[in-house]
C-alpha atoms as a PDB file:
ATOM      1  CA  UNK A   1     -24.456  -6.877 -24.382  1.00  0.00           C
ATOM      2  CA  UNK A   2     -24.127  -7.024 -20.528  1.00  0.00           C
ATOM      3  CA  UNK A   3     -24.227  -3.618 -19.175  1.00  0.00           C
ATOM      4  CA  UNK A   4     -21.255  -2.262 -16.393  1.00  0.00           C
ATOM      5  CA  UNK A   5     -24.132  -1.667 -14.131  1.00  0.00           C
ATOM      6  CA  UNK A   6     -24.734  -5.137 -14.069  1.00  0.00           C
ATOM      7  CA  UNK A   7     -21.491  -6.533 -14.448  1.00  0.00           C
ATOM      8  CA  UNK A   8     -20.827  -4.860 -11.010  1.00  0.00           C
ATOM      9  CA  UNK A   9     -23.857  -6.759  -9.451  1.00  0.00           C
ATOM     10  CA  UNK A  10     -23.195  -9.775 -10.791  1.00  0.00           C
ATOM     11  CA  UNK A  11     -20.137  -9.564  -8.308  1.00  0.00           C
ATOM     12  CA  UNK A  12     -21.691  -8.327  -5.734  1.00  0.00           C
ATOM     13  CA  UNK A  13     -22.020  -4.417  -6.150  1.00  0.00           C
ATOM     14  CA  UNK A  14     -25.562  -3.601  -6.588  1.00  0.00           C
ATOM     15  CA  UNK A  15     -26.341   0.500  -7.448  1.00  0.00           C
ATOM     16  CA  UNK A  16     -28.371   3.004  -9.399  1.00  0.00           C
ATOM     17  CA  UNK A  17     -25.681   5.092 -10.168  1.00  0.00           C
ATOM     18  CA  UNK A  18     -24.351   4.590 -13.405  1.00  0.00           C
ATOM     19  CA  UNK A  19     -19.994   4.253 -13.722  1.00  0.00           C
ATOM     20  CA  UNK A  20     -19.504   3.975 -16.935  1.00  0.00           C
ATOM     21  CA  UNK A  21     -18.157   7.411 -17.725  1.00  0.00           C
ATOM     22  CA  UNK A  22     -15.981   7.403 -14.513  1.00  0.00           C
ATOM     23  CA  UNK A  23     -14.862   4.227 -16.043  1.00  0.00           C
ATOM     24  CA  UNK A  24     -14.261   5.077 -19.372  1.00  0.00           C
ATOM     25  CA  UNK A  25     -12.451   8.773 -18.150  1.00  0.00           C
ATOM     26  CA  UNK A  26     -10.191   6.139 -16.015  1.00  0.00           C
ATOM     27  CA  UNK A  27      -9.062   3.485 -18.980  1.00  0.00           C
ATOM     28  CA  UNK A  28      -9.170   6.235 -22.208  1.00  0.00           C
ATOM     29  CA  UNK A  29      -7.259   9.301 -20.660  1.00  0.00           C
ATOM     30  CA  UNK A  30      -3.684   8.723 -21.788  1.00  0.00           C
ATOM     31  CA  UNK A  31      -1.217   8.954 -19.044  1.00  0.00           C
ATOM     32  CA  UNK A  32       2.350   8.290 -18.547  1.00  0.00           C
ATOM     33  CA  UNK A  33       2.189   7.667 -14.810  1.00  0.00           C
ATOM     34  CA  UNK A  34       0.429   3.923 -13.576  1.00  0.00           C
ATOM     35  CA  UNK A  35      -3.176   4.679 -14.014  1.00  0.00           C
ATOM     36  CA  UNK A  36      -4.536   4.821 -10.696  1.00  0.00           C
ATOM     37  CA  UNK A  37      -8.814   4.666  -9.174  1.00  0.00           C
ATOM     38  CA  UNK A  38      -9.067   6.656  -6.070  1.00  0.00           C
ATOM     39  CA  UNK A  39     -12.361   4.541  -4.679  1.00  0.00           C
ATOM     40  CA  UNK A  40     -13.286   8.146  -2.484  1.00  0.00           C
ATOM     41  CA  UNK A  41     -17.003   8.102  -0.588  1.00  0.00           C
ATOM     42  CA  UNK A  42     -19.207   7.605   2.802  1.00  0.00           C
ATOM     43  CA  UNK A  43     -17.448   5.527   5.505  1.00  0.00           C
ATOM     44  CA  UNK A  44     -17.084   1.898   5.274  1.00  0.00           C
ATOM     45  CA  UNK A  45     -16.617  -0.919   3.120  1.00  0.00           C
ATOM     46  CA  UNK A  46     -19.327  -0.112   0.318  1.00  0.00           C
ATOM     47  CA  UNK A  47     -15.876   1.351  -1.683  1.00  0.00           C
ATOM     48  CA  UNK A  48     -14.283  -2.275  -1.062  1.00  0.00           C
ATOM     49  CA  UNK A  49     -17.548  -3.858  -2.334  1.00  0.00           C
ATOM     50  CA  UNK A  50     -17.008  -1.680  -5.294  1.00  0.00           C
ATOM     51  CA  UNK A  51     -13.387  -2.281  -6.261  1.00  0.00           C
ATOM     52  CA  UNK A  52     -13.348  -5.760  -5.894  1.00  0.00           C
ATOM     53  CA  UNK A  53     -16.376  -5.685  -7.995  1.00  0.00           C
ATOM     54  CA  UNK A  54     -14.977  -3.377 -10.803  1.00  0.00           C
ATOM     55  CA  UNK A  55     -11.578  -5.450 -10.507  1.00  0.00           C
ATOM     56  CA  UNK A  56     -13.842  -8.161 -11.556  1.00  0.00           C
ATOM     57  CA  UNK A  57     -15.869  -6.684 -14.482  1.00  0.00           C
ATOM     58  CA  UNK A  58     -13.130  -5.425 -16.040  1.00  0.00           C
ATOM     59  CA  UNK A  59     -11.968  -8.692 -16.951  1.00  0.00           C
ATOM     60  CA  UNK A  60      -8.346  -8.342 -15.332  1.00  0.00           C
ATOM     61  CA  UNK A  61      -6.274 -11.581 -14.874  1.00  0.00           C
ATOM     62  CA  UNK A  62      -4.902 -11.118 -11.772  1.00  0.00           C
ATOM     63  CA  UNK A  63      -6.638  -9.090  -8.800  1.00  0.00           C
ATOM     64  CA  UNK A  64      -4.179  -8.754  -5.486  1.00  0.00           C
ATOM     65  CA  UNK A  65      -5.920  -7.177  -2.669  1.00  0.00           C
ATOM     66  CA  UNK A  66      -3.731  -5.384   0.315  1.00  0.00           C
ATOM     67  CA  UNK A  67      -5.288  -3.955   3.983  1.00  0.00           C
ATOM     68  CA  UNK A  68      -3.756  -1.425   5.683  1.00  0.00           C
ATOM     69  CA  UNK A  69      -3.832  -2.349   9.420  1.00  0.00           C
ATOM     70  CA  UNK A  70      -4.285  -5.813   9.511  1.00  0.00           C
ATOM     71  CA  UNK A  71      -1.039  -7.568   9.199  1.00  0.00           C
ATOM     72  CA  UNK A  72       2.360  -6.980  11.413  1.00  0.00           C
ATOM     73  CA  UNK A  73       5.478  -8.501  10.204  1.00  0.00           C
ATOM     74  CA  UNK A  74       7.124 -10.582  13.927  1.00  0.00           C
ATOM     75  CA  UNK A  75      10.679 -10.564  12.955  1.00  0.00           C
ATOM     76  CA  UNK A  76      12.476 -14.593  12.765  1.00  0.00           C
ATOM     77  CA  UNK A  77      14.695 -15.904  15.263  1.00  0.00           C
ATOM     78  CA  UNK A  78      17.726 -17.868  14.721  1.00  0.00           C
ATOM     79  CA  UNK A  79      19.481 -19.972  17.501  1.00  0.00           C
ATOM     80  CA  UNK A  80      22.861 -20.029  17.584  1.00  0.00           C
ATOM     81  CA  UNK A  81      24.157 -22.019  20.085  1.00  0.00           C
ATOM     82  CA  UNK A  82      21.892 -23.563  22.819  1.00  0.00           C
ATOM     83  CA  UNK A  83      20.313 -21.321  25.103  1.00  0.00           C
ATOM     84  CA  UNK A  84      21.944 -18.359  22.602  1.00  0.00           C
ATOM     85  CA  UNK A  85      19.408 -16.175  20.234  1.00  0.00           C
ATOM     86  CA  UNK A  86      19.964 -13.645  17.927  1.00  0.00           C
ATOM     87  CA  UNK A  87      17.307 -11.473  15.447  1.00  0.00           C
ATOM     88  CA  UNK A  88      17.368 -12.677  12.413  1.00  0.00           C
ATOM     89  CA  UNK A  89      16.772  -9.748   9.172  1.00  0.00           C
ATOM     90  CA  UNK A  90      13.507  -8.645   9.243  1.00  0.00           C
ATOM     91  CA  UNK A  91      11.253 -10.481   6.815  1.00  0.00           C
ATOM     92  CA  UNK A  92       9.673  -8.779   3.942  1.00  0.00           C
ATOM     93  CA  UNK A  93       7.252  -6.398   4.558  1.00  0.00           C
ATOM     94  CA  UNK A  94       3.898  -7.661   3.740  1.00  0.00           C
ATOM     95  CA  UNK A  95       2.816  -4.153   1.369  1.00  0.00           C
ATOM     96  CA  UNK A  96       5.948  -5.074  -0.400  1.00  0.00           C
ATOM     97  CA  UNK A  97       5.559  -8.344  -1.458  1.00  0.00           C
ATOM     98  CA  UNK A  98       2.289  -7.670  -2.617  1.00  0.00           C
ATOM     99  CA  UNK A  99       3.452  -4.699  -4.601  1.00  0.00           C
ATOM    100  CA  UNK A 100       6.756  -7.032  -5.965  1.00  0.00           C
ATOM    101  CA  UNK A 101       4.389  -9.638  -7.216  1.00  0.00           C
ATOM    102  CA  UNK A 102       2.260  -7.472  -8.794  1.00  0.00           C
ATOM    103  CA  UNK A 103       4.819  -5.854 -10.967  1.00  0.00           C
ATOM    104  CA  UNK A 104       6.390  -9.328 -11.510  1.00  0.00           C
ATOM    105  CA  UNK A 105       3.001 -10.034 -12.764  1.00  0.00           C
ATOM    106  CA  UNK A 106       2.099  -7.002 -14.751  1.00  0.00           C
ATOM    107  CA  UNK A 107       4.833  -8.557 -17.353  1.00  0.00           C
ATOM    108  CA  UNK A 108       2.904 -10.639 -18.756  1.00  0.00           C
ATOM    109  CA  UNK A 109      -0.318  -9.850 -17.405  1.00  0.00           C
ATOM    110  CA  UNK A 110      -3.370  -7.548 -16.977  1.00  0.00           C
ATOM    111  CA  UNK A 111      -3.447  -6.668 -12.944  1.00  0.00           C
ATOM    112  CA  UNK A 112      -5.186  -4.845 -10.587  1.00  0.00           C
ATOM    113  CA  UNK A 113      -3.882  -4.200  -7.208  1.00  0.00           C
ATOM    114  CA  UNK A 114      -6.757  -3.232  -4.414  1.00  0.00           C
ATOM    115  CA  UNK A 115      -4.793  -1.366  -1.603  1.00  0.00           C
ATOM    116  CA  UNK A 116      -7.719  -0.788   0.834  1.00  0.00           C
ATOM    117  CA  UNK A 117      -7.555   1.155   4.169  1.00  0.00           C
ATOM    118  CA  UNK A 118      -4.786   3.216   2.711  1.00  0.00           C
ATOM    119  CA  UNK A 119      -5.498   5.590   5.503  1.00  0.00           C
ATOM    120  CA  UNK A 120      -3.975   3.332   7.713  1.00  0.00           C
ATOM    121  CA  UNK A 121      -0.604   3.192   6.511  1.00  0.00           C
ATOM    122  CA  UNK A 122       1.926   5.463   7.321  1.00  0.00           C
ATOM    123  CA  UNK A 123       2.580   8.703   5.267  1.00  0.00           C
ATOM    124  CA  UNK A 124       6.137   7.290   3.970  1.00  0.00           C
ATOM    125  CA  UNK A 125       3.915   4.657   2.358  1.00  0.00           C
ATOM    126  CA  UNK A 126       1.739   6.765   0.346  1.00  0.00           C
ATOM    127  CA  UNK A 127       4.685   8.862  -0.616  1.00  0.00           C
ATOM    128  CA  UNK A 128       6.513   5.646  -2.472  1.00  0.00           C
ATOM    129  CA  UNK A 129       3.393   5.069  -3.909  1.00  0.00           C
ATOM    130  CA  UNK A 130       3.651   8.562  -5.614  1.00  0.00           C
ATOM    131  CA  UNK A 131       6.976   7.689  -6.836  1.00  0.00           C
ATOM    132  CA  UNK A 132       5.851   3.625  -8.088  1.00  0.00           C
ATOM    133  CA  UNK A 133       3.156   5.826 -10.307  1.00  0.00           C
ATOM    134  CA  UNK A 134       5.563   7.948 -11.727  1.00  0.00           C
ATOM    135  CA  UNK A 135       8.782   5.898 -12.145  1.00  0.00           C
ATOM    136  CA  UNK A 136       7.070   2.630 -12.567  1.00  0.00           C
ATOM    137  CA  UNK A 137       9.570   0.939 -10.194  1.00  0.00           C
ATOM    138  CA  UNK A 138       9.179  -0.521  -6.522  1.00  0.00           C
ATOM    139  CA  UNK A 139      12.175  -0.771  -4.471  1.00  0.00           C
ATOM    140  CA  UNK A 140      13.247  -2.128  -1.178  1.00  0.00           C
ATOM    141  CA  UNK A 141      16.854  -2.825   0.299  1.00  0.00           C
ATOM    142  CA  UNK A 142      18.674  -2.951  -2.763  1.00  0.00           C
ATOM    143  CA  UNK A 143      16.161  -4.788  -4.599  1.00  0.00           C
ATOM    144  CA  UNK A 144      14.308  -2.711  -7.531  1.00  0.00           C
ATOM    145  CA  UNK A 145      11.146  -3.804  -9.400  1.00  0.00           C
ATOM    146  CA  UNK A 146      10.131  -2.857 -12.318  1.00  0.00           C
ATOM    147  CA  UNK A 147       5.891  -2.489 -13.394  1.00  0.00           C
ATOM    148  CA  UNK A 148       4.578  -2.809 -16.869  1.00  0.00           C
ATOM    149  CA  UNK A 149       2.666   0.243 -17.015  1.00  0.00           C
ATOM    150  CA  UNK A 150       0.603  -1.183 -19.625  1.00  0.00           C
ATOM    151  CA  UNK A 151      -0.744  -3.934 -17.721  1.00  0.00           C
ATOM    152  CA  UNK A 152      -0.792  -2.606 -13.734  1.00  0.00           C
ATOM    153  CA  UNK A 153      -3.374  -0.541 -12.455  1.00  0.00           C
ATOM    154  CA  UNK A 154      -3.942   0.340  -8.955  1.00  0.00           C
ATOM    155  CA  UNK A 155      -7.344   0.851  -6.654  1.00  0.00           C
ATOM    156  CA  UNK A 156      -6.911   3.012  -3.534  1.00  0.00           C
ATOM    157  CA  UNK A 157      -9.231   2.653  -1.354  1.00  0.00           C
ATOM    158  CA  UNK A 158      -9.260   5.143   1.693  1.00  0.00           C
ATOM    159  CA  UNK A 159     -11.746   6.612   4.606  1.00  0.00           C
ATOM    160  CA  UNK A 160      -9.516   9.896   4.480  1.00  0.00           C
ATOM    161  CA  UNK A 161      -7.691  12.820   1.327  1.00  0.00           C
ATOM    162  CA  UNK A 162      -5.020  10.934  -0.263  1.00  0.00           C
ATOM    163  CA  UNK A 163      -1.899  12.236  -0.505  1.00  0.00           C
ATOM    164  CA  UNK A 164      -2.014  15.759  -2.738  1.00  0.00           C
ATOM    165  CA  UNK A 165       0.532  14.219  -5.332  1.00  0.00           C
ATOM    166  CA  UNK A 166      -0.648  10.862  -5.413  1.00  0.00           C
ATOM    167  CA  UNK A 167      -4.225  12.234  -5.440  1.00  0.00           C
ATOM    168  CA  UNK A 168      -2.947  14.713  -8.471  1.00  0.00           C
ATOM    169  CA  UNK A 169      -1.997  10.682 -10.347  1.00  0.00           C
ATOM    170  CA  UNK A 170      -5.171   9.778  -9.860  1.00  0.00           C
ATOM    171  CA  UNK A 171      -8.822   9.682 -11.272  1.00  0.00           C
ATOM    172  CA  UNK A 172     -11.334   9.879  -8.060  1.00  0.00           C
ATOM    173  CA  UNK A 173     -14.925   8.007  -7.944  1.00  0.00           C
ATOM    174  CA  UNK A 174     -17.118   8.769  -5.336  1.00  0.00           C
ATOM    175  CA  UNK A 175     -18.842   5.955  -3.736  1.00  0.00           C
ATOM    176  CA  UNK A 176     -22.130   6.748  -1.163  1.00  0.00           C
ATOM    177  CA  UNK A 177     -22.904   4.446   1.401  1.00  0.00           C
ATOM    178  CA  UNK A 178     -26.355   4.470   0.431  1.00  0.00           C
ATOM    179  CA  UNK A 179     -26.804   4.295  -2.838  1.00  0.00           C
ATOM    180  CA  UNK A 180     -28.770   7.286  -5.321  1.00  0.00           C
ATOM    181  CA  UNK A 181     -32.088   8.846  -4.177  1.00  0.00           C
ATOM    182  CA  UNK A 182     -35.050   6.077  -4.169  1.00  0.00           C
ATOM    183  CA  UNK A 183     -36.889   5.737  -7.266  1.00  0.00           C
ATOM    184  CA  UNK A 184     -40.021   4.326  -7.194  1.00  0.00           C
ATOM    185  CA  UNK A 185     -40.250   0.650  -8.960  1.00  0.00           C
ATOM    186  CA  UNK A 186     -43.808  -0.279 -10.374  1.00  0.00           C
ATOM    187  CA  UNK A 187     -44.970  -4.085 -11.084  1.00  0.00           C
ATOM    188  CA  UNK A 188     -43.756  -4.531 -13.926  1.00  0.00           C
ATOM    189  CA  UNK A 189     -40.192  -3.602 -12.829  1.00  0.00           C
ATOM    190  CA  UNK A 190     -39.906  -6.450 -10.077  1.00  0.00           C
ATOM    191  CA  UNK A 191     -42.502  -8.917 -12.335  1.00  0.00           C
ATOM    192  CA  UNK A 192     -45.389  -8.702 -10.221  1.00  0.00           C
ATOM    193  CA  UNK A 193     -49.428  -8.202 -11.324  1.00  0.00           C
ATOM    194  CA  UNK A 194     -51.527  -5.346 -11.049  1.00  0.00           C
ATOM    195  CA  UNK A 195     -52.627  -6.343  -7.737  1.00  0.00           C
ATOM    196  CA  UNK A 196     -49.633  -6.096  -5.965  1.00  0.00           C
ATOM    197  CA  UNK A 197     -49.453  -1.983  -7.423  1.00  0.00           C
ATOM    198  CA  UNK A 198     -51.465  -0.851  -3.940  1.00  0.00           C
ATOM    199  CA  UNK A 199     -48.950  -2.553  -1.721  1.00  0.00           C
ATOM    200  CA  UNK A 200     -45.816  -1.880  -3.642  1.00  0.00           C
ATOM    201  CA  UNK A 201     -46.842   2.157  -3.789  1.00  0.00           C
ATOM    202  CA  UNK A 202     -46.860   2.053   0.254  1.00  0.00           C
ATOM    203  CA  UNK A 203     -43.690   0.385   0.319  1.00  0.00           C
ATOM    204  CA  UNK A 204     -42.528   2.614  -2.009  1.00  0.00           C
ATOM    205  CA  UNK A 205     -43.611   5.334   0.517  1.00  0.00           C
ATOM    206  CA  UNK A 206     -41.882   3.432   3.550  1.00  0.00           C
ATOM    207  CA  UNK A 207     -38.960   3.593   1.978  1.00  0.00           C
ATOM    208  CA  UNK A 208     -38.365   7.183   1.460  1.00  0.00           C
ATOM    209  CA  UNK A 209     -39.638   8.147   5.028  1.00  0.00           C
ATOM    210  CA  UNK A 210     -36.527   5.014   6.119  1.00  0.00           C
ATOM    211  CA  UNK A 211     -34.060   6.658   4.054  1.00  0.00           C
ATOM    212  CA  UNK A 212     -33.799   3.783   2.118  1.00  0.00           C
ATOM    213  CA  UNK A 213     -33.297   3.170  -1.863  1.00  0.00           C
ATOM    214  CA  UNK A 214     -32.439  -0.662  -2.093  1.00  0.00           C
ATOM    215  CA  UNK A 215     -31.417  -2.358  -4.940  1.00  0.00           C
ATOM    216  CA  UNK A 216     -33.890  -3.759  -7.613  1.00  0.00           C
ATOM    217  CA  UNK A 217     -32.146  -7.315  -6.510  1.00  0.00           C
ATOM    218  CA  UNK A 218     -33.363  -6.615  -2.637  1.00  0.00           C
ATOM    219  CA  UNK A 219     -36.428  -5.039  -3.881  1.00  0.00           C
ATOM    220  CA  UNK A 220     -37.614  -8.432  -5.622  1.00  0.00           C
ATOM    221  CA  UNK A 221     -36.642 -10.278  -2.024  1.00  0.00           C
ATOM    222  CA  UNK A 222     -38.996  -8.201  -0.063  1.00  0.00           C
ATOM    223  CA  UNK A 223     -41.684  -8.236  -2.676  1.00  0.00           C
ATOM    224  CA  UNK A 224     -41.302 -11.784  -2.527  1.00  0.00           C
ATOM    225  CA  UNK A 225     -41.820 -12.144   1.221  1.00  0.00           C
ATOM    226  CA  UNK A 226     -44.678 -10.057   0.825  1.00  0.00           C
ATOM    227  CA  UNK A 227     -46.298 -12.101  -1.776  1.00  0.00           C
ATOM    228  CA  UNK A 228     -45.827 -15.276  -0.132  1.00  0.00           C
ATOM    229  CA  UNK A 229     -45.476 -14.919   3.467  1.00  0.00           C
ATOM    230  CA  UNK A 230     -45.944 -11.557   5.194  1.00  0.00           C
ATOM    231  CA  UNK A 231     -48.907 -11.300   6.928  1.00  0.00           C
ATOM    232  CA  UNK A 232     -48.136  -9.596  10.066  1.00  0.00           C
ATOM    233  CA  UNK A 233     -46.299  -6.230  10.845  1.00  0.00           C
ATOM    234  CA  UNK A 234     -43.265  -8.273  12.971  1.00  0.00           C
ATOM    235  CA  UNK A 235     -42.563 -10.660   9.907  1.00  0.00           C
ATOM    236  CA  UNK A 236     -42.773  -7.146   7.253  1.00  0.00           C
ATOM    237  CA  UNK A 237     -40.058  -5.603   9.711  1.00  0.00           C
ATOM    238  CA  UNK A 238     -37.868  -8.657   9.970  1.00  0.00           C
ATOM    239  CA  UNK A 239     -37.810  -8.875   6.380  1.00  0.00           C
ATOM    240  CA  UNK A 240     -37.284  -5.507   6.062  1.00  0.00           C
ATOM    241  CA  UNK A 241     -34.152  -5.771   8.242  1.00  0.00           C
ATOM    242  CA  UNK A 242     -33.182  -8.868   6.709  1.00  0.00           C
ATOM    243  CA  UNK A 243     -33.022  -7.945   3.203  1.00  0.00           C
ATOM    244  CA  UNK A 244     -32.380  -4.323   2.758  1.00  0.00           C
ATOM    245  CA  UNK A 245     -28.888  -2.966   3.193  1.00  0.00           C
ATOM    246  CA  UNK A 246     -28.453   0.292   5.430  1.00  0.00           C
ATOM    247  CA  UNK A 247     -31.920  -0.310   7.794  1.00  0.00           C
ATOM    248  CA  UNK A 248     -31.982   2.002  11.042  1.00  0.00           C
ATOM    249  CA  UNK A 249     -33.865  -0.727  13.111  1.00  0.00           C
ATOM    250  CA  UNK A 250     -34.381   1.585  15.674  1.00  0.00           C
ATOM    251  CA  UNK A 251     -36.228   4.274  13.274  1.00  0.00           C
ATOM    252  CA  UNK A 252     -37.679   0.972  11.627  1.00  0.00           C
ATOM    253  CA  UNK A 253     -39.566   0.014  15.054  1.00  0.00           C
ATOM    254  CA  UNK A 254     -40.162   3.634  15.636  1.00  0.00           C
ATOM    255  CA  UNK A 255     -43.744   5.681  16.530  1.00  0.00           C
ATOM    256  CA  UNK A 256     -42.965   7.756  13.682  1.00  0.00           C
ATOM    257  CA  UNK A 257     -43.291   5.223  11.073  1.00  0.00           C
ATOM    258  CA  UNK A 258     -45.757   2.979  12.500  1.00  0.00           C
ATOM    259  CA  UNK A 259     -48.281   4.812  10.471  1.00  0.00           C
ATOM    260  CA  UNK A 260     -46.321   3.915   7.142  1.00  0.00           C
ATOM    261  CA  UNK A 261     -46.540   0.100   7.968  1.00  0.00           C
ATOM    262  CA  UNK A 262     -49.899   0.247   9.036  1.00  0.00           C
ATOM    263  CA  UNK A 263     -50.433   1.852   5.840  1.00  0.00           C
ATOM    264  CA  UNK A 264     -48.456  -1.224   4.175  1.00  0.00           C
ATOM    265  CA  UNK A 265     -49.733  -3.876   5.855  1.00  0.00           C
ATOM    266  CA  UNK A 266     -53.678  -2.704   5.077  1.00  0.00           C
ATOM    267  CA  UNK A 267     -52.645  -2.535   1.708  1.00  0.00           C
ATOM    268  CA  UNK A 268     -50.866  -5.832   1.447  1.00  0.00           C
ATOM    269  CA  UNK A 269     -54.414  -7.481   3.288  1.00  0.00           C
ATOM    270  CA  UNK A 270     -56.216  -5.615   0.298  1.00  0.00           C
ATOM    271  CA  UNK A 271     -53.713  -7.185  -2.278  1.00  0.00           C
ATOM    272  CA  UNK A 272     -54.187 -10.168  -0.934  1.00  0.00           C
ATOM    273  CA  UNK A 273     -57.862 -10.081  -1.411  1.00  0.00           C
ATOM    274  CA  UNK A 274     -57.624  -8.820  -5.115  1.00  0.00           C
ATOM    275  CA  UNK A 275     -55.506 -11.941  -5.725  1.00  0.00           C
ATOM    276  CA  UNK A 276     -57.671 -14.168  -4.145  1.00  0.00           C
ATOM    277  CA  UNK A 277     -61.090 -13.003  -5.840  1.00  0.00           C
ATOM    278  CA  UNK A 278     -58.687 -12.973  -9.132  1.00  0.00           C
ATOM    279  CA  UNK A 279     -57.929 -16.796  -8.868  1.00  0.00           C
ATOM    280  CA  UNK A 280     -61.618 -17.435  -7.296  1.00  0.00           C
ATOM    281  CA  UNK A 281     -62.715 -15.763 -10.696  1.00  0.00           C
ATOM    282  CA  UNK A 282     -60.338 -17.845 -13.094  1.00  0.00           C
ATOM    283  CA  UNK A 283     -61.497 -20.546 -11.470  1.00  0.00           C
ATOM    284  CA  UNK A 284     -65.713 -20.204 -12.204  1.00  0.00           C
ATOM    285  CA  UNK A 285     -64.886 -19.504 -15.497  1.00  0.00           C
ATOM    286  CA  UNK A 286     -63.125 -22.599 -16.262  1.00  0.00           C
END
């Protein structure tokens, strides 16, 4: 059975950290209010990554997705006579159709709706929100909506402390930018031979000193380069920066860890020469 770990990277949200009791405490706890995520974490769009990603693994039907920030409404124009012009009624607000369809949706079926940026939107906005949770109804004008609570759920997705009483409606996952601490991988881990274990330790070791824990996905893309076409300390560093997520590249081409990949690359050289006298060996014998 396919774990929620990797679920999530399958679309696209690669982490140590493990969710599935933040998950679980979201979907078992029985409210009466619409059961809302509050994706909470480092700045930037790591918490989208994640909610589109969950969205996805939880097997909902219908995933709507809403930025705060992004879209203004330009009101319509209607001509009158020639030369005569006269605003027209606004059109519908753009958060508002998206939160109409989705209750028109939750009738019949399971939906998520991803509000991202949610800091972005003015405070009247996160105050009907509040009231949507509790009363399960969106209105505008004189028009009134009504949700299946069963079926809707909401992500909120924000740089900045919700709203105290939506916040109270809500079960909060933290989300870092960087992932957990590193922890070492060995051979074995990313399918590689005993002769890459010299190597992989002083990456490993490179690693920490970058601040970086990448994912085992990234990992096996470096180690990859490494074993087939790294041999000089520009191409390690534009790998480096090409596959990992989060790279300082000025701390990456830094004095203080040009010891750590000349450490690296000695022991890739070495690697290289265990492999060679392997296959050399295999060879003679055959």
């Amino acid at each position: 059975m396919i774990s929620l770990k990797q679920k999530l990277a399958e679309y696209g949200f690669e982490s140590r950290e493990s969710y599935d009791y933040a998950v679980h405490c979201l979907l078992e706890n029985p409210v009466e209010t619409i059961r809302c995520l509050n994706v909470d974490g480092d700045p930037g769009r790591r918490k989208t990554a994640f909610a589109h990603a969950l969205a996805q693994a939880l097997g909902y039907e219908q995933v709507l997705y809403f930025e705060f920030g992004v879209e203004k409404p330009v009101p319509q124009v209607i001509r009158l006579n020639e030369g005569e012009e006269l605003p027209d009624e606004p059109p519908t607000q753009p958060f508002d159709r998206i939160m109409t369809e989705a209750c028109a949706l939750s009738e019949a079926e399971k939906t998520i709706v991803i509000l991202d940026q949610l800091h972005k939107a003015e405070f009247q906005q996160h105050i009907r929100l509040y009231e949507f949770t509790r009363n399960k109804i969106w209105a505008y004008s004189d028009i009134k909506f009504h949700a299946n609570n069963n079926n809707l759920m909401l992500f909120l997705v924000s740089n900045e402390v919700l709203y105290h009483s939506l916040q109270q409606n809500s079960f909060r996952v933290w989300i870092s930018a960087e992932g957990s601490e590193a922890v070492a991988l060995q051979p074995q881990d990313l399918g590689l031979d005993e002769s890459s274990r010299e190597w992989l330790e002083s990456l490993n070791k490179l690693l920490i000193e970058l601040g970086l824990s990448p994912s085992v996905s990234e990992y096996r893309k470096l180690a990859y380069d490494i074993e087939a076409h790294i041999r000089t300390e520009e191409q390690l560093k534009v790998s480096i920066f090409g596959w990992l997520e989060n790279v300082d590249r000025a701390r990456l081409y830094s004095r203080s860890i040009q010891p750590y990949i000349d450490r690296l690359m000695v022991a890739i050289e070495s690697g290289m020469g265990i492999q060679e006298e392997i296959e050399l060996s295999s060879n003679d014998s055959s």
